[in-house]
Protein backbone atom coordinates (compact mmCIF):
# COMPACT_ATOMS: atom_id res chain seq x y z
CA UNK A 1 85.20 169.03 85.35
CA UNK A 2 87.47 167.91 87.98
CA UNK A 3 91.26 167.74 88.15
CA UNK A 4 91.25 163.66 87.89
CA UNK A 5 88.82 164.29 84.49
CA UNK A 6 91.00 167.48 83.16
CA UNK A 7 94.30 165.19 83.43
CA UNK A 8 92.75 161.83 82.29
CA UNK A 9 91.32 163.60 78.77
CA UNK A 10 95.08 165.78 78.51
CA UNK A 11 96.76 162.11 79.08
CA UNK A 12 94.11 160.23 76.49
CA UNK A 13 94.60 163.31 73.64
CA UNK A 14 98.67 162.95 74.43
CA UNK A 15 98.42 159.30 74.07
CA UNK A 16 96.42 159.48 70.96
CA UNK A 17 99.08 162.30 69.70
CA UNK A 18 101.97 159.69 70.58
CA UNK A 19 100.53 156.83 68.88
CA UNK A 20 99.73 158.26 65.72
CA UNK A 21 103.10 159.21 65.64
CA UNK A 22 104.83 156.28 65.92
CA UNK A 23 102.24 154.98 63.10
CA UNK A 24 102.97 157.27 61.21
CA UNK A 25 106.71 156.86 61.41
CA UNK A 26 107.68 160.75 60.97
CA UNK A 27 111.33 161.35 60.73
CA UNK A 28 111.23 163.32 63.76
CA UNK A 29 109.11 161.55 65.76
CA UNK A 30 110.32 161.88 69.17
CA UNK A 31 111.09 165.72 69.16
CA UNK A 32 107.30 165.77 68.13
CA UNK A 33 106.27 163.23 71.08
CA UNK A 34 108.51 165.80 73.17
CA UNK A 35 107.16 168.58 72.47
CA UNK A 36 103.14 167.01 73.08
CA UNK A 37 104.54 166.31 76.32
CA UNK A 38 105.59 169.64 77.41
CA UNK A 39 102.59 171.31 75.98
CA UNK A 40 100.56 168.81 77.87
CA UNK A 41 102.04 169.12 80.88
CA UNK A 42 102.26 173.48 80.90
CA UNK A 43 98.09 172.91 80.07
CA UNK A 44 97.39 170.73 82.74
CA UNK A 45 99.52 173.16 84.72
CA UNK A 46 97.37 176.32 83.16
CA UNK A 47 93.89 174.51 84.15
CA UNK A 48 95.38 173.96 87.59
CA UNK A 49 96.24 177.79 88.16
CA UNK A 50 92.58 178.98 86.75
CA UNK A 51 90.73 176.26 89.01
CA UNK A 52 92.51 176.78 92.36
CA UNK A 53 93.10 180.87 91.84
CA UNK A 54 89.47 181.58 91.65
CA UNK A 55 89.45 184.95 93.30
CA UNK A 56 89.07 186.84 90.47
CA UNK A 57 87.20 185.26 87.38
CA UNK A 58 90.16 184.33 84.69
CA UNK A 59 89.75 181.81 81.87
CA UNK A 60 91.82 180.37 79.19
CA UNK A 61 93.32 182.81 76.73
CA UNK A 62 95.31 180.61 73.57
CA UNK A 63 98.51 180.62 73.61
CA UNK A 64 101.82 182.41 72.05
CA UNK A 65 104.82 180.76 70.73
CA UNK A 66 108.71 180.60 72.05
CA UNK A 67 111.40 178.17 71.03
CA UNK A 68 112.38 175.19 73.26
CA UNK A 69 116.05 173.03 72.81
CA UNK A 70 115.40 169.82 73.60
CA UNK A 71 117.40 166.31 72.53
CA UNK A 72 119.82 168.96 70.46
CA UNK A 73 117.28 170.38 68.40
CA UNK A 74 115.20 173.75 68.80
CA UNK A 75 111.98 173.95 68.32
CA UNK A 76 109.04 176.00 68.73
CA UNK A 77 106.37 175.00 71.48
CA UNK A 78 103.18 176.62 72.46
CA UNK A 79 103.10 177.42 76.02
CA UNK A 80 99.29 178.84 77.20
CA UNK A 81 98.44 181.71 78.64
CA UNK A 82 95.37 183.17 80.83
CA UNK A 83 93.35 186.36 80.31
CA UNK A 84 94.52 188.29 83.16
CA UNK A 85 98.18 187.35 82.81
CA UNK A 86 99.17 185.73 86.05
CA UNK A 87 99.83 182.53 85.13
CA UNK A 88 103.78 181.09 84.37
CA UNK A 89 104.05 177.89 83.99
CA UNK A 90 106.89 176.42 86.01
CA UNK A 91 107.66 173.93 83.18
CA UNK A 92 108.60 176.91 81.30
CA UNK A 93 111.42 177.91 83.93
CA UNK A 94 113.28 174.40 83.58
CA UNK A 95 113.66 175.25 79.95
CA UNK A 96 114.68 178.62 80.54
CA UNK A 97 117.54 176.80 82.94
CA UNK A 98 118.57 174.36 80.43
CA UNK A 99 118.94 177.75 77.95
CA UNK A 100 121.17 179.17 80.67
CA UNK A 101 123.24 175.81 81.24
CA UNK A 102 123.72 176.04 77.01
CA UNK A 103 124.96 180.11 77.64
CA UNK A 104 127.41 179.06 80.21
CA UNK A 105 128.68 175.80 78.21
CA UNK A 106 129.35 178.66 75.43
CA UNK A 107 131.09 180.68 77.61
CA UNK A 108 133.18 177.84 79.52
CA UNK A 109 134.12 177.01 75.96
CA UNK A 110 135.52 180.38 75.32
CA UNK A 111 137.13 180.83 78.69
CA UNK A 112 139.35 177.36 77.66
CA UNK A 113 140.36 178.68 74.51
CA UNK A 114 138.03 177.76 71.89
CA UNK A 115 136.94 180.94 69.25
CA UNK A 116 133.96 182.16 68.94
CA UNK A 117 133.72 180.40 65.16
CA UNK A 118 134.90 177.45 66.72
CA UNK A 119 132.09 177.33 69.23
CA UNK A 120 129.55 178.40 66.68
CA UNK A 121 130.45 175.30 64.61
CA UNK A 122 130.11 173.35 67.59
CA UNK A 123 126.59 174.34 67.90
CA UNK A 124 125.73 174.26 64.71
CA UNK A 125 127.02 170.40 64.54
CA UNK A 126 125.68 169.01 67.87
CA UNK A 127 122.69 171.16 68.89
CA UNK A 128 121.53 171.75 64.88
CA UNK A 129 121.69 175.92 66.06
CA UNK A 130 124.59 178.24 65.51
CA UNK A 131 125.48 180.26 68.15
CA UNK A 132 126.26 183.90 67.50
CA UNK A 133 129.53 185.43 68.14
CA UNK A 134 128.15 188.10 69.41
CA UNK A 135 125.94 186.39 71.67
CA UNK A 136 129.55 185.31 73.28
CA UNK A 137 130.67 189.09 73.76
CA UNK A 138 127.35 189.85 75.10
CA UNK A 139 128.48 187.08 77.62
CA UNK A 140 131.92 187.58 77.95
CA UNK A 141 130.85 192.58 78.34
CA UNK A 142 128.11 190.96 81.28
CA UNK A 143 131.29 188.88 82.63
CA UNK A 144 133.34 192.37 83.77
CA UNK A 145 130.65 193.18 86.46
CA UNK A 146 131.26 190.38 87.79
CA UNK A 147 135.08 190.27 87.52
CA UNK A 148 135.04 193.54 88.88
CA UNK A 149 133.25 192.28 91.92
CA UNK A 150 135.95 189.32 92.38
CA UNK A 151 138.67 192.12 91.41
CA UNK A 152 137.54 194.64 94.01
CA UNK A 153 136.33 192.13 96.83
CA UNK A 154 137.64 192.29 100.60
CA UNK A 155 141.04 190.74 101.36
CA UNK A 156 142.54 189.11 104.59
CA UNK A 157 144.69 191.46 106.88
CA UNK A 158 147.77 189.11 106.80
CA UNK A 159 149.11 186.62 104.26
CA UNK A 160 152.53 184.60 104.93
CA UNK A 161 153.88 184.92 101.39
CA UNK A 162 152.68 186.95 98.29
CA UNK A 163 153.90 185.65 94.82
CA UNK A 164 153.79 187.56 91.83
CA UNK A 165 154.40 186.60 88.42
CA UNK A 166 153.36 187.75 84.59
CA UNK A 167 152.06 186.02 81.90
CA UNK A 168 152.75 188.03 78.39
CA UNK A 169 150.05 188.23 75.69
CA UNK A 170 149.37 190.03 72.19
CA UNK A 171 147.03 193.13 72.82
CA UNK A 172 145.94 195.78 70.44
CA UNK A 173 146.52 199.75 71.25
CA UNK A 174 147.14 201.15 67.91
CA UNK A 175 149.53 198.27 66.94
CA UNK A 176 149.68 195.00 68.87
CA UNK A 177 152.40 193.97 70.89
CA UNK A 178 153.02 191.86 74.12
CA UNK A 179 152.51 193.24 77.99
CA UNK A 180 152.28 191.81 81.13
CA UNK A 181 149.33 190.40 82.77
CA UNK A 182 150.69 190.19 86.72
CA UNK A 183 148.97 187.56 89.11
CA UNK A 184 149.54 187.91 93.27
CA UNK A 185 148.47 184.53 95.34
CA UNK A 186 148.67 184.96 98.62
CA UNK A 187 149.22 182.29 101.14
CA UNK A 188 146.98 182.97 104.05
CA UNK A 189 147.14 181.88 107.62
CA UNK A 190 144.48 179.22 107.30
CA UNK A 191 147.50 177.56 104.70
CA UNK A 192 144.92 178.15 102.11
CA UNK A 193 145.84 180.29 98.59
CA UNK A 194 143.70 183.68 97.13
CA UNK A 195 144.18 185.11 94.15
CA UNK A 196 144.65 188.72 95.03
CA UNK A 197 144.79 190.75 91.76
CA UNK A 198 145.47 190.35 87.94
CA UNK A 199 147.33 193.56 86.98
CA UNK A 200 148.15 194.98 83.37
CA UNK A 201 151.52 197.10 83.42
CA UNK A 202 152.34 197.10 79.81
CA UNK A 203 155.70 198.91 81.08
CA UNK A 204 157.77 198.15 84.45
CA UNK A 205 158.10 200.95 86.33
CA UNK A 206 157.93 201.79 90.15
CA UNK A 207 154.91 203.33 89.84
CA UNK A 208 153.35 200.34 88.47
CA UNK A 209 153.96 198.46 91.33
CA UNK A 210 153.09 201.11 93.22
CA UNK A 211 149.31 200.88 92.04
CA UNK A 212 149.52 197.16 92.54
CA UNK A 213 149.95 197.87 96.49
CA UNK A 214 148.08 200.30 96.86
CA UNK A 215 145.11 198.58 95.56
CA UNK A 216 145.99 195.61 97.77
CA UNK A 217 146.14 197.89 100.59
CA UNK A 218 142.98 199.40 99.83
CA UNK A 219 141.14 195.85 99.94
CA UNK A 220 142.70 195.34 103.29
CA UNK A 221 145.79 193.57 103.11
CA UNK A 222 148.30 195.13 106.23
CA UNK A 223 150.76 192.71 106.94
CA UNK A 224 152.71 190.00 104.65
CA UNK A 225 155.88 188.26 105.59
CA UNK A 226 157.58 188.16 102.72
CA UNK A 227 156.91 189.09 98.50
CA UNK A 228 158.73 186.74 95.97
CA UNK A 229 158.90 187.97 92.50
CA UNK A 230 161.54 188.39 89.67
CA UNK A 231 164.08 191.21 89.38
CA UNK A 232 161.31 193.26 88.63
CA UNK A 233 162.06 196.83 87.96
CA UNK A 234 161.33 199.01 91.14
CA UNK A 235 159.00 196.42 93.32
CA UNK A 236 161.63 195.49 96.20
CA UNK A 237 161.48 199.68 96.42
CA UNK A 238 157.93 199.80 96.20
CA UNK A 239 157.78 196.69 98.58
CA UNK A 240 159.76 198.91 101.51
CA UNK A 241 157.33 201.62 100.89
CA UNK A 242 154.23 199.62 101.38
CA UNK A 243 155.16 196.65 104.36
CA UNK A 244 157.96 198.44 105.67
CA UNK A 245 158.69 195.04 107.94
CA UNK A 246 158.07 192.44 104.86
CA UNK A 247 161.36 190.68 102.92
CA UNK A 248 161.55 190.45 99.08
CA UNK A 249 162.75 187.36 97.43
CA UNK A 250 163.72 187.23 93.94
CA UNK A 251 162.75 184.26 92.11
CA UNK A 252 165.75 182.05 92.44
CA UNK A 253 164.48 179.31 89.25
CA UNK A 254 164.23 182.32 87.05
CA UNK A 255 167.62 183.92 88.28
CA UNK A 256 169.60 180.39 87.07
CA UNK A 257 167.64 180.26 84.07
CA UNK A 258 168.64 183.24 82.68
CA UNK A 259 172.35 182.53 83.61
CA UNK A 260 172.50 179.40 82.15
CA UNK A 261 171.30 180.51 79.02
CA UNK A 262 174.38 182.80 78.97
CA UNK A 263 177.07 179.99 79.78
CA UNK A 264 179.31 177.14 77.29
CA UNK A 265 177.83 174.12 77.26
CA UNK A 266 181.37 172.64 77.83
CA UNK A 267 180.74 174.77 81.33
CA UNK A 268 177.07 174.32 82.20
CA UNK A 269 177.61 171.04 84.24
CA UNK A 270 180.03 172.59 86.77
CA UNK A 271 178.75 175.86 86.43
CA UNK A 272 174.80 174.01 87.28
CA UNK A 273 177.14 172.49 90.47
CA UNK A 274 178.19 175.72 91.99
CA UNK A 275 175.16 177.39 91.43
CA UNK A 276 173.10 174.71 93.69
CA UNK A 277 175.77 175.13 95.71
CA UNK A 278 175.00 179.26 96.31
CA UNK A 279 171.37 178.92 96.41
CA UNK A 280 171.42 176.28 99.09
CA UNK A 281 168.07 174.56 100.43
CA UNK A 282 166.60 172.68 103.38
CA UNK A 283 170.14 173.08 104.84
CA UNK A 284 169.05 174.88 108.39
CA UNK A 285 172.87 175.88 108.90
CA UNK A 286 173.29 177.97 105.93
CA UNK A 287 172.62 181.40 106.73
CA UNK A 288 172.80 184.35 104.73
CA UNK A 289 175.96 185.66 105.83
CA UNK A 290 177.66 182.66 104.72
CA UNK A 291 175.83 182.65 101.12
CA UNK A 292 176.80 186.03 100.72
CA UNK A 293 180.67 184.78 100.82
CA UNK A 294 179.35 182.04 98.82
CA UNK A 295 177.74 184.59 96.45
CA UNK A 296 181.28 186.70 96.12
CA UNK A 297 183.83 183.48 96.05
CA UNK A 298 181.12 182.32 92.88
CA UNK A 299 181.38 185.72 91.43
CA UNK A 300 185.47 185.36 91.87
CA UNK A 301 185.42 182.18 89.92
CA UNK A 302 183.47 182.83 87.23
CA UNK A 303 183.78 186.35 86.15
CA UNK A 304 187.45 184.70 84.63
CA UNK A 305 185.90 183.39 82.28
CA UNK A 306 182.09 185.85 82.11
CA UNK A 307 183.03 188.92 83.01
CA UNK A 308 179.58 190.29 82.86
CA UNK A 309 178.77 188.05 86.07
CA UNK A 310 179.22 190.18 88.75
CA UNK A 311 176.59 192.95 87.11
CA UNK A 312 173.97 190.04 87.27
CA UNK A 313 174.13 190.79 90.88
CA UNK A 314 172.54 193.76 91.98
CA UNK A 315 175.23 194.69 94.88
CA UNK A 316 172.04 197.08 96.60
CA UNK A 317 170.10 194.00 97.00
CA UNK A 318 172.20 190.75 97.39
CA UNK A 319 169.79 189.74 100.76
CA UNK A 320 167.49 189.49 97.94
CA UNK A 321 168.64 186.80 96.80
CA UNK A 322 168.93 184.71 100.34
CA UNK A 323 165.78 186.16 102.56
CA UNK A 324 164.16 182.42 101.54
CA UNK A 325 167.21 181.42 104.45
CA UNK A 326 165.36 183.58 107.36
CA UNK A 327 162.48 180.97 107.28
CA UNK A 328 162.45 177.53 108.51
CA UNK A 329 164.23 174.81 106.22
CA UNK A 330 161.40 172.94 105.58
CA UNK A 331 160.10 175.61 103.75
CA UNK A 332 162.35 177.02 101.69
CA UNK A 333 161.84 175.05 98.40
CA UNK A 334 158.23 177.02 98.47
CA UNK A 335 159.24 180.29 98.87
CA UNK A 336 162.47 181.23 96.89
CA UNK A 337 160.78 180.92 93.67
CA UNK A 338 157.90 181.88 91.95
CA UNK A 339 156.74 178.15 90.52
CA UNK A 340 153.49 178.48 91.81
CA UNK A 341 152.33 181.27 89.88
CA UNK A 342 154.51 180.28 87.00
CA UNK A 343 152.36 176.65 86.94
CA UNK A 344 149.03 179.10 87.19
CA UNK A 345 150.41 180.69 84.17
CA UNK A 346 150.36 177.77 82.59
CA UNK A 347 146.75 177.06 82.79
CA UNK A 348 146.10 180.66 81.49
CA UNK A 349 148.24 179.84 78.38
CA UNK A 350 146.01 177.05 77.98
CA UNK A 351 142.94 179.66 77.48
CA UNK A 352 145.17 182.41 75.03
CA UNK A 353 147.37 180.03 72.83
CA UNK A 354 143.93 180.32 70.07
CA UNK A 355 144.07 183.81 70.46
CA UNK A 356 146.66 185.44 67.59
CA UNK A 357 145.85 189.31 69.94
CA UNK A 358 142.66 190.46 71.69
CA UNK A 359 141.51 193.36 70.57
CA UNK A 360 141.85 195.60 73.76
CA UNK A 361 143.65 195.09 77.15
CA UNK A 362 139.72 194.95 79.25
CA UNK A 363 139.15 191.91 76.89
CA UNK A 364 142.14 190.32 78.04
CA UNK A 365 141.57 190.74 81.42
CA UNK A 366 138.37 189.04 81.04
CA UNK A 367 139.66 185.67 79.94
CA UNK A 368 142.74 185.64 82.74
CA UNK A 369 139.97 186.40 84.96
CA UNK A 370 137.51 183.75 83.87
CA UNK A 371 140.31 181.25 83.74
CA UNK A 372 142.07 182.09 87.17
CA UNK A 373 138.27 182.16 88.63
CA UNK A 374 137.40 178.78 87.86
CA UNK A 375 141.00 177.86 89.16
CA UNK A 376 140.84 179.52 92.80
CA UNK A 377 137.41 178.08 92.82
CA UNK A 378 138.31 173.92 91.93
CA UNK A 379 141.88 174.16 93.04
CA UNK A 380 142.69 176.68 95.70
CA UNK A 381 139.92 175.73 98.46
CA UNK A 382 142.47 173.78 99.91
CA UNK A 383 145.31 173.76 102.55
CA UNK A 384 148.70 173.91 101.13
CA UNK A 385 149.81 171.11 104.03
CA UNK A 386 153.34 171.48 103.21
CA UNK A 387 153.21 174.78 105.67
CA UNK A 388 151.49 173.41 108.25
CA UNK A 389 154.51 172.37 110.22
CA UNK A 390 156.39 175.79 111.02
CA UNK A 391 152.72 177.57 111.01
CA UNK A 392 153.59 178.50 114.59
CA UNK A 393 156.68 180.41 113.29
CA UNK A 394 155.49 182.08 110.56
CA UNK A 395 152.53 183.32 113.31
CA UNK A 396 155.11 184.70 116.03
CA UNK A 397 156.97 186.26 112.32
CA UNK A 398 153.65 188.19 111.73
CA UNK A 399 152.35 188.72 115.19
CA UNK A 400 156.30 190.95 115.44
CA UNK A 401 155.42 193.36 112.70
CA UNK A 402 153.38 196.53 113.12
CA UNK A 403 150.34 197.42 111.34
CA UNK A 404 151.63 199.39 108.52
């Protein structure tokens, strides 16, 4: 029998299969027709194989039994086999794909937030399957290889501008309490943003941050203009240490946050006034020695009335507060605060407000990972543009500091 005959009597048989169907009006009548079709279709593919492999002698050998999801619904299909075992049918790889596409909705689900009960009700409602929890930690325990890859891969030499930020969350060790989850972006000299690092340093401490740089400088990074980050206990030290050359900024929105907080309402408006007035921006004559009278005459004012003001000023590290000034104006807004991974925060919170703790800090990781992954990926491919017109300046910045 020739191919033309083998696919006319497969076609006649499905079309008599199809038919009676229909007649027959079964309740599931088209997951039936569906699953004739694929059947059909891995036979004609089986006679195929035999007829044109004809090397060695091989015949038909039955077939076994798997289950297919199709239109929602599983159910079970026989796919043929041969006698000597060499034959796959190819048909049988695009399901296997569409049961991969299903493991990765699963897991996109849990990377945005949803529980594992919620996305086994999901399953169970639209696909007519549940979909084991465990199935999703299977998932989530084959996700650290490759967030270990993305954690551990090769860095650029120089960035412009490393920000670093923390997003808190409930983790178990014993008892559960909040710790830091710390992000780095780095801006890079093609204007475009990396995600450098997550780090978990459940307690501030200089030797925290030193195993943040180190692990940068491991990966490759050697030269950075300038870290921004909060008052952070022991980085500006740690920051010397590393990039001898770089600056440290503290986050300027977070510093008049916090002293707001502490101030009358009766006083905020003026007190909002002279404040915008320290931390000047876009204002190319302000330099740093004039903010740092600024700084003191502000200090003067207000300590009348707040005495505790002046010790919300580390006196060690007042440039701190201004290094945003040594760049060019046009700038500035960009790099004396840490928005940027504050606003990535944001989108993590988004993924962790379902979860009440997670049950170690490695699970944790996972989901910041997943999350910030699928971020760098849609978001960060392109040019922040907003640099691009003092890029020559920031270059001749870098080009002056050694290799540390």
């Amino acid at each position: 029998m020739n191919d033309f005959s083998r696919k006319k009597m497969f076609m006649e048989e499905l079309g008599y299969i199809i038919t009676q169907l229909i007649e027959e009006e079964q309740e599931n009548a088209v997951e039936e027709i569906l699953k004739h079709v694929f059947e059909s279709i891995m036979k004609i593919e089986r006679e195929q194989f035999i007829s044109t492999n004809n090397s060695k002698p091989n015949k038909c050998n039955g077939f076994y039994k798997r289950m297919a999801r199709v239109i929602n619904h599983y159910f079970e299909i026989k796919v043929p086999r041969d006698r000597l075992g060499y034959f796959r049918p190819i048909f049988l790889d695009y399901l296997r794909d569409k049961e991969a596409q299903m493991d990765e909705l699963a897991f996109k689900m849990y990377v945005k937030g949803l529980s594992t009960r919620d996305i086994e009700s999901i399953f169970k409602e639209v696909y007519s399957q549940s979909y084991s929890a465990s199935r999703i930690t299977a998932m989530a325990k084959e996700f650290e290889v490759v967030r270990q890859e993305w954690l551990e891969r090769r860095l650029c030499e120089s960035y412009y501008f490393l920000y670093i930020d923390a997003i808190r969350l409930n983790v178990r060790r014993d008892t559960v309490e909040k710790e830091c989850f710390y992000t780095v972006i780095g801006v890079r000299k093609d204007l475009r943003r990396d995600i450098l690092g997550v780090y978990n340093i459940p307690q501030e401490s200089a030797e925290g941050w030193r195993s943040v740089f180190s692990d940068l400088k491991r990966r490759g990074l050697n030269k950075v203009l300038m870290v921004i980050s909060d008052e952070l206990s022991g980085i500006e030290e740690v920051t010397r240490e590393y990039y001898p050359g770089a600056l440290h900024q503290f986050c300027i929105a977070h510093k008049k946050r916090n002293l707001r907080k502490k101030i009358r309402l009766s006083d905020r408006e003026e007190f909002e006034r002279d404040l915008k007035e320290l931390f000047r921006v876009g204002d190319s004559s302000y330099s740093i020695e004039q903010a740092k009278k600024s700084l003191e005459t502000f200090i003067i004012k207000w300590q009348k009335k707040y005495r505790w003001i002046r010790r919300k000023f580390n006196s060690n590290n007042v440039e701190c507060y201004f290094s945003y000034l040594k760049f060019p104006y046009m700038i500035q807004t960009m790099i004396y605060t840490t928005n940027t991974v504050e606003r990535l925060n944001k989108s993590i919170r988004k993924s962790t407000r379902n979860k009440n703790s997670f049950p170690t800090p490695d699970s944790a990781l996972t989901l910041v990972c997943a999350a910030l992954m699928e971020i760098e990926e849609k978001t960060y491919s392109y040019p922040v543009t907003a640099f691009a017109s003092c890029r020559e300046v920031l270059d001749n910045m870098l080009a002056k500091l050694r290799h540390n």
